[in-house]
N, C-alpha and C. Protein backbone atom coordinates (compact mmCIF):
# COMPACT_ATOMS: atom_id res chain seq x y z
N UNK A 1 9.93 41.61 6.79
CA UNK A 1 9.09 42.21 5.76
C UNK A 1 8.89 43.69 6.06
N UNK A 2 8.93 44.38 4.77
CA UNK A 2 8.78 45.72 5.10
C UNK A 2 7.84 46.33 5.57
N UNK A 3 7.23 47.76 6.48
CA UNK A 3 5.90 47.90 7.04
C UNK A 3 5.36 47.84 6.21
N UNK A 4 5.71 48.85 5.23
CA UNK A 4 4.59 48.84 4.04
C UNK A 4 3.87 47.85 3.40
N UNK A 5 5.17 46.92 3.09
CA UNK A 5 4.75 45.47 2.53
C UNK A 5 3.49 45.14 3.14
N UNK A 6 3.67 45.10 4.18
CA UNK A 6 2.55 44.18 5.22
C UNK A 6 1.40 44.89 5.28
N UNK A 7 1.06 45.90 5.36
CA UNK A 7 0.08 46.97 5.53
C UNK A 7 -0.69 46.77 4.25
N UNK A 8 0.48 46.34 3.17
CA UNK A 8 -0.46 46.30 1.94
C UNK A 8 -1.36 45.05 1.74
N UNK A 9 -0.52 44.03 2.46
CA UNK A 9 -1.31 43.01 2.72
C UNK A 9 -2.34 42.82 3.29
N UNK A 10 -1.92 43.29 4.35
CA UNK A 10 -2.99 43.46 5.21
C UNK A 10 -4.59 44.05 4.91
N UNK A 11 -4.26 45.22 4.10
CA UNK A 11 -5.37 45.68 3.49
C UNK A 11 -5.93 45.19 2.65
N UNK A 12 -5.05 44.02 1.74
CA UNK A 12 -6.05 43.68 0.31
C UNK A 12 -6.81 42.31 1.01
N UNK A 13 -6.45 41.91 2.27
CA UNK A 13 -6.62 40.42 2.40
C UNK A 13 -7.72 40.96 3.10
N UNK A 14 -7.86 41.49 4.59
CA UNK A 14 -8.68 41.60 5.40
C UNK A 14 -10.29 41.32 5.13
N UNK A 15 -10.52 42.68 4.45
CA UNK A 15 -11.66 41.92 4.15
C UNK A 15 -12.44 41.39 3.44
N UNK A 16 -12.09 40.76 2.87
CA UNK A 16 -12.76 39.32 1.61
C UNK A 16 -12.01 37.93 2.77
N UNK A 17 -10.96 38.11 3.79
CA UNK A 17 -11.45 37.33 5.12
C UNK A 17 -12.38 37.69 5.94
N UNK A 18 -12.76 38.50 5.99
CA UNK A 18 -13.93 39.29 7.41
C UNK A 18 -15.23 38.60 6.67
N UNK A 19 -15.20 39.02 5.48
CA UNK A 19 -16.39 38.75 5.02
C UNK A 19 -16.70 37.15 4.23
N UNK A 20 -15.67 36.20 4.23
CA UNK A 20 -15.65 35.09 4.42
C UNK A 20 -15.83 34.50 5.69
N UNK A 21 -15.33 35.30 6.88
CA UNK A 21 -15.72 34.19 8.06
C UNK A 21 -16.80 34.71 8.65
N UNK A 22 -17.69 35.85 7.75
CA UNK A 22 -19.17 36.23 8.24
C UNK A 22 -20.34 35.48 7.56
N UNK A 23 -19.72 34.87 6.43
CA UNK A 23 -20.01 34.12 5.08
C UNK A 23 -20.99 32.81 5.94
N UNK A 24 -20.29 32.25 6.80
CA UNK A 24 -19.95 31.05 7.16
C UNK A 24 -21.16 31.48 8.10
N UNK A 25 -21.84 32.32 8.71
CA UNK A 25 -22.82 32.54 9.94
C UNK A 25 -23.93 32.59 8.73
N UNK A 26 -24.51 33.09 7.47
CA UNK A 26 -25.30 33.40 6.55
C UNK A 26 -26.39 32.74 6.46
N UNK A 27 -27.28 32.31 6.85
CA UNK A 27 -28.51 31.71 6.46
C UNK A 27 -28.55 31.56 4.91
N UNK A 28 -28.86 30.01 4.77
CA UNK A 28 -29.38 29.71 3.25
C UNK A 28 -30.70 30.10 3.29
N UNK A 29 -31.36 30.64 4.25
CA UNK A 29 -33.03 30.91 3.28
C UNK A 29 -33.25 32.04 4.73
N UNK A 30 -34.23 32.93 3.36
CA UNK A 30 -34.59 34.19 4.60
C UNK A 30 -36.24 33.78 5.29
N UNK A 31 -36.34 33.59 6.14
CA UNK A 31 -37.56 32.64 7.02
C UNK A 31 -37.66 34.28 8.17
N UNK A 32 -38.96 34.09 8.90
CA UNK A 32 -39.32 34.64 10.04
C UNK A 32 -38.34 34.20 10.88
N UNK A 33 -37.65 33.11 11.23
CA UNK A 33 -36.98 32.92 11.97
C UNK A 33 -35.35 33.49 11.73
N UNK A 34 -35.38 33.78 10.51
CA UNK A 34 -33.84 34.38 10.60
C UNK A 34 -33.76 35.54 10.30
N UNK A 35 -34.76 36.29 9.99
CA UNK A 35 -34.78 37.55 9.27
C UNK A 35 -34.36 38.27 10.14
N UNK A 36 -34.29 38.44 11.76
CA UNK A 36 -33.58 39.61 12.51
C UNK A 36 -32.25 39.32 12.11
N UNK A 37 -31.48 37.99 12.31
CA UNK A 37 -30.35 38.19 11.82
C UNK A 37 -29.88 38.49 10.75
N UNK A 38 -30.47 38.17 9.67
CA UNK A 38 -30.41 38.48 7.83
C UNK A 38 -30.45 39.68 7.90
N UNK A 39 -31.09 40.23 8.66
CA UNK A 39 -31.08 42.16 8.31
C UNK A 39 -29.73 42.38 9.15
N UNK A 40 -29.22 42.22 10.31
CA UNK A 40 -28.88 42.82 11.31
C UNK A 40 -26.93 42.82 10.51
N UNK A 41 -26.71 41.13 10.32
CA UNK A 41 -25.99 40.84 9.69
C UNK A 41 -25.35 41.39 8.54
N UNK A 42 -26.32 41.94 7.32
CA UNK A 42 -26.13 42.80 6.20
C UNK A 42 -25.98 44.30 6.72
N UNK A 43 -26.12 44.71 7.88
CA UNK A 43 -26.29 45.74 8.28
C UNK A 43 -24.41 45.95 8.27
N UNK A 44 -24.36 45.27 9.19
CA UNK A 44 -22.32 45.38 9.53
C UNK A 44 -21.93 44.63 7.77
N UNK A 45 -22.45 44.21 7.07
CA UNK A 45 -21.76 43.62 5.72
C UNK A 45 -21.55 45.08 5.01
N UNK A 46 -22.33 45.81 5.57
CA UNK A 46 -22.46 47.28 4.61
C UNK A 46 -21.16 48.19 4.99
N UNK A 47 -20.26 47.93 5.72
CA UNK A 47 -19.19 48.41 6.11
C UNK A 47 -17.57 47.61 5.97
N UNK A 48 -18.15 46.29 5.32
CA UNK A 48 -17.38 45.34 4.73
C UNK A 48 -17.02 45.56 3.19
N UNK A 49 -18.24 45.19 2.44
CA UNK A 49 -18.07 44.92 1.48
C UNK A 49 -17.49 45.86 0.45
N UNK A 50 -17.64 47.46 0.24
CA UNK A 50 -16.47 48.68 -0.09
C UNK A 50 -15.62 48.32 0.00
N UNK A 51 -14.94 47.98 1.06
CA UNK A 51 -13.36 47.56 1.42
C UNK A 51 -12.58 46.73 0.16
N UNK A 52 -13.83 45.52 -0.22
CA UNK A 52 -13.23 45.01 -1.28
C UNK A 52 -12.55 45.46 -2.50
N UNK A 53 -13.60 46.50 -2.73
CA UNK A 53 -13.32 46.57 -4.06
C UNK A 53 -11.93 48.10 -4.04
N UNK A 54 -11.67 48.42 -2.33
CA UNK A 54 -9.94 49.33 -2.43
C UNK A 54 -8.65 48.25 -3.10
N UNK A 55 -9.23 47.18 -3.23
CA UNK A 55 -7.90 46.04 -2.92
C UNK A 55 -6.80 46.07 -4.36
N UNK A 56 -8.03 46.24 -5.67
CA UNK A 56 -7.29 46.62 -7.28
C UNK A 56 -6.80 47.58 -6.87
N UNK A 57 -7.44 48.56 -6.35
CA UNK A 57 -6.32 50.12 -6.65
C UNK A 57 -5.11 50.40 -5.88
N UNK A 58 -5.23 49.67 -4.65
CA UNK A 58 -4.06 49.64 -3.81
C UNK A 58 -2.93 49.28 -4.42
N UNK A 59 -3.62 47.98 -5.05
CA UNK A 59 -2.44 47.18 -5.65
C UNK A 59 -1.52 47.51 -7.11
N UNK A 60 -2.51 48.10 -8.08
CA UNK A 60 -2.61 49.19 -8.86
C UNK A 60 -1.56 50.29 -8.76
N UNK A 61 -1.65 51.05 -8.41
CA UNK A 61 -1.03 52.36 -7.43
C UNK A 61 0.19 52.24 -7.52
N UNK A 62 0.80 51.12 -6.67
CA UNK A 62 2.11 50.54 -6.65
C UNK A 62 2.79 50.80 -7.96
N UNK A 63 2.45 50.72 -8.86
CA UNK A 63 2.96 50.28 -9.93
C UNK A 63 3.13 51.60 -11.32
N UNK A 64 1.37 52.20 -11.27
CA UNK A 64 1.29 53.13 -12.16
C UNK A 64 0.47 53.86 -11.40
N UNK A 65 0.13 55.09 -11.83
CA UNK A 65 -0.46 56.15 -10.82
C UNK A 65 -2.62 55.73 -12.00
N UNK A 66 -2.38 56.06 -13.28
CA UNK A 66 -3.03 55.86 -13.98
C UNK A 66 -3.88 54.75 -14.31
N UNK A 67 -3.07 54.05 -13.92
CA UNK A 67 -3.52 52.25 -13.60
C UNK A 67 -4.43 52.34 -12.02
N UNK A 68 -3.87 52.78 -11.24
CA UNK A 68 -4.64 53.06 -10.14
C UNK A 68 -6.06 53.13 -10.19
N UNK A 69 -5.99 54.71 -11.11
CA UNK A 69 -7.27 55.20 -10.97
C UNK A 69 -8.40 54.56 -11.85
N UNK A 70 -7.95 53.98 -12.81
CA UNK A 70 -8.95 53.15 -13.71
C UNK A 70 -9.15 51.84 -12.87
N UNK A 71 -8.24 51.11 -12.00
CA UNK A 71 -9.06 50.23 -11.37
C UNK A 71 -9.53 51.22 -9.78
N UNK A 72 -9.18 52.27 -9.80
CA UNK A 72 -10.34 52.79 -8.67
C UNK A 72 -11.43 52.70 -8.90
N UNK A 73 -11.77 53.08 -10.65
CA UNK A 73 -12.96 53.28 -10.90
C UNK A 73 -14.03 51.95 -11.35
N UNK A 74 -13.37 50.75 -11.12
CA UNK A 74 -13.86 49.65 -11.05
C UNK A 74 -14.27 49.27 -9.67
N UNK A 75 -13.46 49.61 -8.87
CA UNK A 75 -13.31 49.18 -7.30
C UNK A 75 -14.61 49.51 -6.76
N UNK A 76 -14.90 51.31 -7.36
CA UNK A 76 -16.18 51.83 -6.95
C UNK A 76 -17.27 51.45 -7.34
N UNK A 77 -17.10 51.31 -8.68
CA UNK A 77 -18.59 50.25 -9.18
C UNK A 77 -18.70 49.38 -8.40
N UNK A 78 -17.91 48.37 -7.58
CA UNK A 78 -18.48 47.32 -7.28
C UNK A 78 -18.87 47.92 -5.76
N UNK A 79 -17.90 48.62 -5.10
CA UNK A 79 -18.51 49.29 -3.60
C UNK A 79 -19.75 49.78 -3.49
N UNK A 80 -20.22 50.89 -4.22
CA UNK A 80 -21.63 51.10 -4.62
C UNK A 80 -22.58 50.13 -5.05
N UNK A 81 -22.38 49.55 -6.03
CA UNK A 81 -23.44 48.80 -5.99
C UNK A 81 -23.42 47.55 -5.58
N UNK A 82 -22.62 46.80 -4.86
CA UNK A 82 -22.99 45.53 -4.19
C UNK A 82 -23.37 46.14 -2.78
N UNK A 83 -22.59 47.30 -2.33
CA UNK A 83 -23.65 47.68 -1.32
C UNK A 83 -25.09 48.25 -1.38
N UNK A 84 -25.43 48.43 -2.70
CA UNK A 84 -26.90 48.60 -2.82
C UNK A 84 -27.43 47.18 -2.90
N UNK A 85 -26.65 46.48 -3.43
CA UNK A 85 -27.28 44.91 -3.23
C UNK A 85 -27.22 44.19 -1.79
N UNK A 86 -26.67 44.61 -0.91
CA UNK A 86 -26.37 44.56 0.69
C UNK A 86 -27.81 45.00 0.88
N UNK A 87 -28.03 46.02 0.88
CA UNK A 87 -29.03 47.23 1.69
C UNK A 87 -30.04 46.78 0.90
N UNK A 88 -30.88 45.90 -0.45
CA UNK A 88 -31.43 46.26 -1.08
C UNK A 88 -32.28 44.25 0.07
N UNK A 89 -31.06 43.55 -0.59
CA UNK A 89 -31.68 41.83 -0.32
C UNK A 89 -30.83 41.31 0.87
N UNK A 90 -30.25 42.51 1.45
CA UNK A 90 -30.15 42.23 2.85
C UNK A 90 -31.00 42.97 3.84
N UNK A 91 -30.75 44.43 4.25
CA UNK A 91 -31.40 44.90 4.81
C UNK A 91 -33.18 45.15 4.57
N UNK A 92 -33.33 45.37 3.34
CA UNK A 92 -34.78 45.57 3.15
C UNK A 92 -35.77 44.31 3.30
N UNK A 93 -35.18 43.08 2.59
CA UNK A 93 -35.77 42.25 2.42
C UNK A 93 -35.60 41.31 4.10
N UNK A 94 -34.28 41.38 4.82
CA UNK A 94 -34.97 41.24 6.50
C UNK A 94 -36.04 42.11 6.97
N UNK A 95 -36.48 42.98 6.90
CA UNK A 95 -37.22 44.10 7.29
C UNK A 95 -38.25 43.88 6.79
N UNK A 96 -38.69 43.41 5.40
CA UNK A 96 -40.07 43.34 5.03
C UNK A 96 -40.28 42.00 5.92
N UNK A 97 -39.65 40.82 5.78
CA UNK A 97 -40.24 39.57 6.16
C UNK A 97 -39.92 40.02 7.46
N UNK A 98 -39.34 40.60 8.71
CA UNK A 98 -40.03 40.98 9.86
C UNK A 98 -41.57 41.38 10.17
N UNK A 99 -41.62 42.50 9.05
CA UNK A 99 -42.67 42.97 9.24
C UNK A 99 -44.15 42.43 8.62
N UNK A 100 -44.05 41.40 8.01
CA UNK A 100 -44.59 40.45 7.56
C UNK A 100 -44.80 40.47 6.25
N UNK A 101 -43.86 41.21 5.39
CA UNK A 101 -44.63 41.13 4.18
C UNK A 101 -43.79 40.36 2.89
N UNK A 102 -43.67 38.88 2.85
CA UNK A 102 -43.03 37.95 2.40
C UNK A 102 -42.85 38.33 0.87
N UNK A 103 -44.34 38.77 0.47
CA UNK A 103 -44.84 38.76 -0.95
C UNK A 103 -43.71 40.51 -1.23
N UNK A 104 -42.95 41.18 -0.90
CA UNK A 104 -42.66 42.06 -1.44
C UNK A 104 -40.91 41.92 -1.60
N UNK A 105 -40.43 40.74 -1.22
CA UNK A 105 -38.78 40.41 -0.95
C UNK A 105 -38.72 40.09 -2.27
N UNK A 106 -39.60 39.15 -3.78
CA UNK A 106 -39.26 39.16 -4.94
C UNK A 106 -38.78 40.58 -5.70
N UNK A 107 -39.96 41.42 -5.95
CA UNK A 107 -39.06 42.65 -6.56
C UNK A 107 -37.41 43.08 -6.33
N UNK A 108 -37.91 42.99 -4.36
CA UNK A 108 -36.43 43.68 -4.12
C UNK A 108 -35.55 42.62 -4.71
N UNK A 109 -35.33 41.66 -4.56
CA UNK A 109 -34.19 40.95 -4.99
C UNK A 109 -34.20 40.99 -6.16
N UNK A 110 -35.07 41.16 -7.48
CA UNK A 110 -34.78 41.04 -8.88
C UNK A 110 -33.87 42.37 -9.21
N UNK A 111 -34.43 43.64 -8.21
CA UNK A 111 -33.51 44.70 -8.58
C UNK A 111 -32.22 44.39 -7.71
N UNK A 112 -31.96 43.94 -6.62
CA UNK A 112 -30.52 44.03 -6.35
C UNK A 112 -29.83 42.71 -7.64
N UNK A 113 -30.55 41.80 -7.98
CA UNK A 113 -29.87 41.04 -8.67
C UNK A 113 -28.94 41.93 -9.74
N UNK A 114 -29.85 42.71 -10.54
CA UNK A 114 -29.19 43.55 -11.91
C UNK A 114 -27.90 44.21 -10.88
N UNK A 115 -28.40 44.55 -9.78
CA UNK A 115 -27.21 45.81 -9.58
C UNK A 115 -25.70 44.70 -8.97
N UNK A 116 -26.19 43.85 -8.23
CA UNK A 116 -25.10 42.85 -8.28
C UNK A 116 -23.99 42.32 -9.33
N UNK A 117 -24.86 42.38 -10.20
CA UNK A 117 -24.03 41.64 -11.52
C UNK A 117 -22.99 42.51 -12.43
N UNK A 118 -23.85 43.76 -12.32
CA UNK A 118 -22.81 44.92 -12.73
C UNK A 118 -21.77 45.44 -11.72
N UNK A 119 -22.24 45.13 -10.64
CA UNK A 119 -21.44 45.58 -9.64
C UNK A 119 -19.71 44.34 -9.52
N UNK A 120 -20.41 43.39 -10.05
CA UNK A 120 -19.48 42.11 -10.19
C UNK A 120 -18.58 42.35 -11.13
N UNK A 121 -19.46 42.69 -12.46
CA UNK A 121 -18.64 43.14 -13.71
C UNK A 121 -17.24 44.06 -13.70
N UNK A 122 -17.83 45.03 -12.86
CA UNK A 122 -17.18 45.99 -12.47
C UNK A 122 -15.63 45.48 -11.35
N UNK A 123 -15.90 44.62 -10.61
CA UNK A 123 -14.90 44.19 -9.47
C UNK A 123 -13.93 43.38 -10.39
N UNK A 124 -14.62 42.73 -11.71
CA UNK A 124 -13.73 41.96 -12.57
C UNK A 124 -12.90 42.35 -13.30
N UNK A 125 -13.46 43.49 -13.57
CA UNK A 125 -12.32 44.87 -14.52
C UNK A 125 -11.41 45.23 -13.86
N UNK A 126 -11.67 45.57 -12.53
CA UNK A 126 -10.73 46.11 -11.35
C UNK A 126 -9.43 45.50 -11.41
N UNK A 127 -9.80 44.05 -11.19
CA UNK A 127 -9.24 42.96 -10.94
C UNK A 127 -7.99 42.90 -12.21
N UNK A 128 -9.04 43.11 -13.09
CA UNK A 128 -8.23 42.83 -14.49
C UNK A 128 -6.80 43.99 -14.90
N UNK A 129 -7.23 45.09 -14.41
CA UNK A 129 -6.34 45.96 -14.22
C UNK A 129 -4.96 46.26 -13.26
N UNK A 130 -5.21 45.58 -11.86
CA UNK A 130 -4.43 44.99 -11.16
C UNK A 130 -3.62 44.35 -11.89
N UNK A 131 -4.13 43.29 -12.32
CA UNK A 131 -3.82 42.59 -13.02
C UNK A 131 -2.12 42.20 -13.70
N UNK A 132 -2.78 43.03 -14.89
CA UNK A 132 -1.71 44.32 -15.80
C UNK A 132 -0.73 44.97 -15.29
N UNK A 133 -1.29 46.05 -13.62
CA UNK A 133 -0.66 46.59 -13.15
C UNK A 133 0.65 45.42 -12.55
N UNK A 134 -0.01 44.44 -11.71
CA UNK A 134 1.62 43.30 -11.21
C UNK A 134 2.69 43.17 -12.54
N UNK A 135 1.64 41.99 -13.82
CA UNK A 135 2.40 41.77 -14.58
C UNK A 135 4.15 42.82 -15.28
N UNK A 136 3.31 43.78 -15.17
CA UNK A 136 4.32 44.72 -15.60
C UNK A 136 5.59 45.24 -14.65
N UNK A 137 5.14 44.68 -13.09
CA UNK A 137 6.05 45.23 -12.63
C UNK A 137 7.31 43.52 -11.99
N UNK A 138 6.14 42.48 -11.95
CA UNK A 138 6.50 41.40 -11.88
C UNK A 138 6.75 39.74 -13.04
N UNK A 139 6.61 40.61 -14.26
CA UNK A 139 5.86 39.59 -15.03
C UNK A 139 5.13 38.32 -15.05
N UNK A 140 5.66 37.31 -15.21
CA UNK A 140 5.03 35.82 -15.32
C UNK A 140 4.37 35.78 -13.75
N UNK A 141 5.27 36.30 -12.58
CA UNK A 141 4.97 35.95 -11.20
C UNK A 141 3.63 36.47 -11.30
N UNK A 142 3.27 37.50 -11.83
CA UNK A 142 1.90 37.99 -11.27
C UNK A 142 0.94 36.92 -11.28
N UNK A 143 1.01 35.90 -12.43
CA UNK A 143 -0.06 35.43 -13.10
C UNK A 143 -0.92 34.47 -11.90
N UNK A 144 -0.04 33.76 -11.25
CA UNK A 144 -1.07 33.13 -10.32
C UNK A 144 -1.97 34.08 -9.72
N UNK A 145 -1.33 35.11 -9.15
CA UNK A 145 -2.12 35.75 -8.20
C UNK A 145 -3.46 36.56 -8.74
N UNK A 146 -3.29 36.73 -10.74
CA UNK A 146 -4.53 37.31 -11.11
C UNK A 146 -5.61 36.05 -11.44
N UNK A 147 -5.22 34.94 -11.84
CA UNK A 147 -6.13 33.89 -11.75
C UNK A 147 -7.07 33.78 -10.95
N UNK A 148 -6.30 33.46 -9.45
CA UNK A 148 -7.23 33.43 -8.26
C UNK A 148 -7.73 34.82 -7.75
N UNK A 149 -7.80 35.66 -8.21
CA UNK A 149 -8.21 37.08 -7.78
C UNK A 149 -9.66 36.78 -9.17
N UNK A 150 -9.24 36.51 -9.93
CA UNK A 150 -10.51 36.85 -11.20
C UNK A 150 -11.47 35.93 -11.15
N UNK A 151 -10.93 34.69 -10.43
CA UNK A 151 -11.59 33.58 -10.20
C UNK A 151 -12.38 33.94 -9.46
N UNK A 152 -12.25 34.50 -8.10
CA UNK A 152 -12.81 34.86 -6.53
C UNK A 152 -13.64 35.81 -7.21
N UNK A 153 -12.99 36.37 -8.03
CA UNK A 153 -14.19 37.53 -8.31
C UNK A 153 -15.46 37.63 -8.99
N UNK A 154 -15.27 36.12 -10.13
CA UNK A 154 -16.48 35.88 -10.87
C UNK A 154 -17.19 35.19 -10.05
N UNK A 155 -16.91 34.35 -8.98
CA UNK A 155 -17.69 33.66 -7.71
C UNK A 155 -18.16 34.31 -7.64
N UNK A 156 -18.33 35.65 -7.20
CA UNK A 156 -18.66 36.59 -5.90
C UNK A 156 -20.80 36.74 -6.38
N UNK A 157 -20.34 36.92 -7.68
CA UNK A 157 -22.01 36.65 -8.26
C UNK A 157 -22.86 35.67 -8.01
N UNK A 158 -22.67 33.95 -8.31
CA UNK A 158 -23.27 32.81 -7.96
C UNK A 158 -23.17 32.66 -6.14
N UNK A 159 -22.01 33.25 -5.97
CA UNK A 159 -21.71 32.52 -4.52
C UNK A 159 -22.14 33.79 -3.29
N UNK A 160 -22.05 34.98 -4.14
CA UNK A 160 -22.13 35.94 -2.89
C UNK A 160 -21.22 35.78 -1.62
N UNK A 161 -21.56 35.46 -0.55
CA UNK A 161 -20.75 34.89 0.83
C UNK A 161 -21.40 33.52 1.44
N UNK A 162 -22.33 33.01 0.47
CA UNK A 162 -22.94 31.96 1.22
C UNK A 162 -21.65 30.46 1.41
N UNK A 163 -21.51 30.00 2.22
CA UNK A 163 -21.07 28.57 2.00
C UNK A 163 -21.67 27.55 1.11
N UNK A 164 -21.13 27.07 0.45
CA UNK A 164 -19.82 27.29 0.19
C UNK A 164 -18.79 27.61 -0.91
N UNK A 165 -19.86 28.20 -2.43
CA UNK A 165 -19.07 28.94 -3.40
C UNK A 165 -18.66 30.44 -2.60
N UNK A 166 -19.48 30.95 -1.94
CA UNK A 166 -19.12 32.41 -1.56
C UNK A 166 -18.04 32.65 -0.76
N UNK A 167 -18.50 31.45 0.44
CA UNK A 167 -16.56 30.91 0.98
C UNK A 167 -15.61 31.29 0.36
N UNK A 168 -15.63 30.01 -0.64
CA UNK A 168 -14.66 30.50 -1.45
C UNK A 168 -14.13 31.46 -2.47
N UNK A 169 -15.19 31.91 -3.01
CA UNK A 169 -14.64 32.71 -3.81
C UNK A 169 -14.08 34.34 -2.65
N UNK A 170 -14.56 34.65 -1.90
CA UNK A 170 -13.34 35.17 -0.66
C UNK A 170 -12.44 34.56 -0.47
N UNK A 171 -12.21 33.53 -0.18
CA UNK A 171 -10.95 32.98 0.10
C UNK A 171 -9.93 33.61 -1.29
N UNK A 172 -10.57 32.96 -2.10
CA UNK A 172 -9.97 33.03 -3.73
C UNK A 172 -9.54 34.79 -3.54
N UNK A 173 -10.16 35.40 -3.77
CA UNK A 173 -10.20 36.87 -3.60
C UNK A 173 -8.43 37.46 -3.04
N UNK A 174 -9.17 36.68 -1.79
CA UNK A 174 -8.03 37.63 -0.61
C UNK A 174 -6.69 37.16 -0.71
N UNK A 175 -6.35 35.14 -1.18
CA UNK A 175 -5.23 34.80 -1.97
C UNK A 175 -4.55 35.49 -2.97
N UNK A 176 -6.08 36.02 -4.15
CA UNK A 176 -5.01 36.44 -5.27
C UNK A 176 -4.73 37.53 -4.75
N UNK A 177 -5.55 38.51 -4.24
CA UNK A 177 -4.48 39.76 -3.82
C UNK A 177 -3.73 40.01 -2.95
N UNK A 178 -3.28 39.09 -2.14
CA UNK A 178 -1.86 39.01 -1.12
C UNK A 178 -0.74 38.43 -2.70
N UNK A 179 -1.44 37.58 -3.19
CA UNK A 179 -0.03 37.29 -4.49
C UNK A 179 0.52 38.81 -5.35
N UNK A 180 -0.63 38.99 -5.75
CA UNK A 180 -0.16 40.52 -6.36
C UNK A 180 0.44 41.45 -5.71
N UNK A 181 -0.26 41.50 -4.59
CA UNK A 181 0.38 42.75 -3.75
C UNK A 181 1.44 42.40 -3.58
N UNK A 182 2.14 41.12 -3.14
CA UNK A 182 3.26 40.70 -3.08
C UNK A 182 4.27 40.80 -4.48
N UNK A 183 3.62 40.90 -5.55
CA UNK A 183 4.34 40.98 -6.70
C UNK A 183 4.48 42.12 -7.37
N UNK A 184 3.78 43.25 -7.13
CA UNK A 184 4.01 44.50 -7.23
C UNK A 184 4.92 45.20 -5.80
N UNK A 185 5.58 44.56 -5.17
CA UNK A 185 6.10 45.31 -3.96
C UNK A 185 7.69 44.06 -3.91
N UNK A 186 7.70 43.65 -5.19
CA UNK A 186 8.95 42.80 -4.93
C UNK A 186 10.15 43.68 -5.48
N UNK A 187 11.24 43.38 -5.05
CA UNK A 187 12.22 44.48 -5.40
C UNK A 187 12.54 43.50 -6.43
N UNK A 188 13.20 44.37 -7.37
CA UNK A 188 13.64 44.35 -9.22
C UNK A 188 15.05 43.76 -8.47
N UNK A 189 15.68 42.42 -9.33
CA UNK A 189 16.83 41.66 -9.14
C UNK A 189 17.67 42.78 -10.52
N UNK A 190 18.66 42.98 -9.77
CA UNK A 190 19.59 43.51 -11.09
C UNK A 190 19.92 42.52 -12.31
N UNK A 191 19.98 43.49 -13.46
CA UNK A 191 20.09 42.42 -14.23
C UNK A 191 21.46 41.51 -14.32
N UNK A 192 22.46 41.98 -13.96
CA UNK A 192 23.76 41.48 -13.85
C UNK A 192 23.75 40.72 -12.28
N UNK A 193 22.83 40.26 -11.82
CA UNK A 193 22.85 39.64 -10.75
C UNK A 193 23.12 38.37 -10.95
N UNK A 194 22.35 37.51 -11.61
CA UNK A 194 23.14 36.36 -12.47
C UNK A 194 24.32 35.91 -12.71
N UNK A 195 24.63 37.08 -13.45
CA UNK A 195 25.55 36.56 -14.13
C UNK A 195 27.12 36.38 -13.46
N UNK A 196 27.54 35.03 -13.68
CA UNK A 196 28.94 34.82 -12.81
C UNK A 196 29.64 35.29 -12.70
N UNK A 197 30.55 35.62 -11.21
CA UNK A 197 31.22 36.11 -11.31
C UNK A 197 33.12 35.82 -11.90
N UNK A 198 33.19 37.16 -12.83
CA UNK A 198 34.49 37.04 -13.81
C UNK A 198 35.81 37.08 -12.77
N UNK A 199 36.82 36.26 -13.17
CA UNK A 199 38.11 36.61 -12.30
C UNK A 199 38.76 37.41 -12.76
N UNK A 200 39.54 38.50 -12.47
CA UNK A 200 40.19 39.45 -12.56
C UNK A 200 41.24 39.24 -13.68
């Protein structure tokens, strides 16, 4: 496999795995007893979760320069604001219930909720553009790989990283974009490749 090939892989998969097998450590409920880790945890998620949303444009790129940048500009919606939803009902809301103040973790989470969802919206467009970008360079092949990429991506809202929709919808994620990436980086079969060969 070519370096590049792999590098590209490497990049779209990594982390929506990192952040699936951090998924799996996550506390279902934020308690006095878990809140050092709930904060500490979202703390390193805040250097994860950006990563995700490079994975459309990488893949993007490949293909059209223009296509790129319109799912860059999806990629970033979701980097920005799911990391404000990181920092908002991860970090803040460990930090208040450290510091004892239980009654103030509702607000924060109703506002990271809004910014989550757009931030989701946004990773789905990305996605969707990728998308487009394989099809065109792979046709029909792309299609699995945008399924499970759009799939992983509408998870990412209900499931976040918790086990076990959030599991998966990383898993889902980092599948469809090793398929794409793989299908935007496949070399073009000539068209006379087929066809039998004539005897002289």
């Amino acid at each position: 496999m070519p370096r590049s090939r792999l590098l590209l892989l490497l990049g779209v998969t990594a982390p929506a795995l990192a952040c699936a097998l951090v998924g799996l450590t996550h506390p279902t409920r934020l308690t006095a007893d878990t809140a050092l880790y709930w904060q500490n945890m979202h703390i390193g998620l805040i250097f994860l979760f950006p990563l995700i949303g490079l994975a459309p444009w990488l893949i993007a790129r490949r293909v059209d320069r223009r296509l790129g940048w319109i799912a860059a500009l999806g990629g970033y919606g979701f980097a920005t604001l799911y990391t404000a939803l990181d920092v908002l009902a991860g970090v803040a809301a460990g930090a208040l219930v450290l510091g004892g103040e239980t009654d103030a973790t509702g607000p924060v989470y109703e506002i990271a909720r809004v910014l989550a969802r757009i931030g989701v919206w946004s990773l789905i467009a990305a996605v969707v553009v990728a998308g487009v970008a394989a099809f065109l360079q792979a046709r029909m092949a792309a299609v699995p790989g945008f399924v499970l990429a759009a799939l992983g991506a509408y998870l990412v809202y209900p499931g976040h990283i918790y086990f076990p929709i959030g599991t998966a919808s990383m898993g889902l994620l980092a599948a469809g974009f090793a398929l794409l990436a793989l299908a935007v980086t496949r070399v073009p079969v000539p068209v006379d490749a087929h066809e039998p060969t004539r005897a002289p």
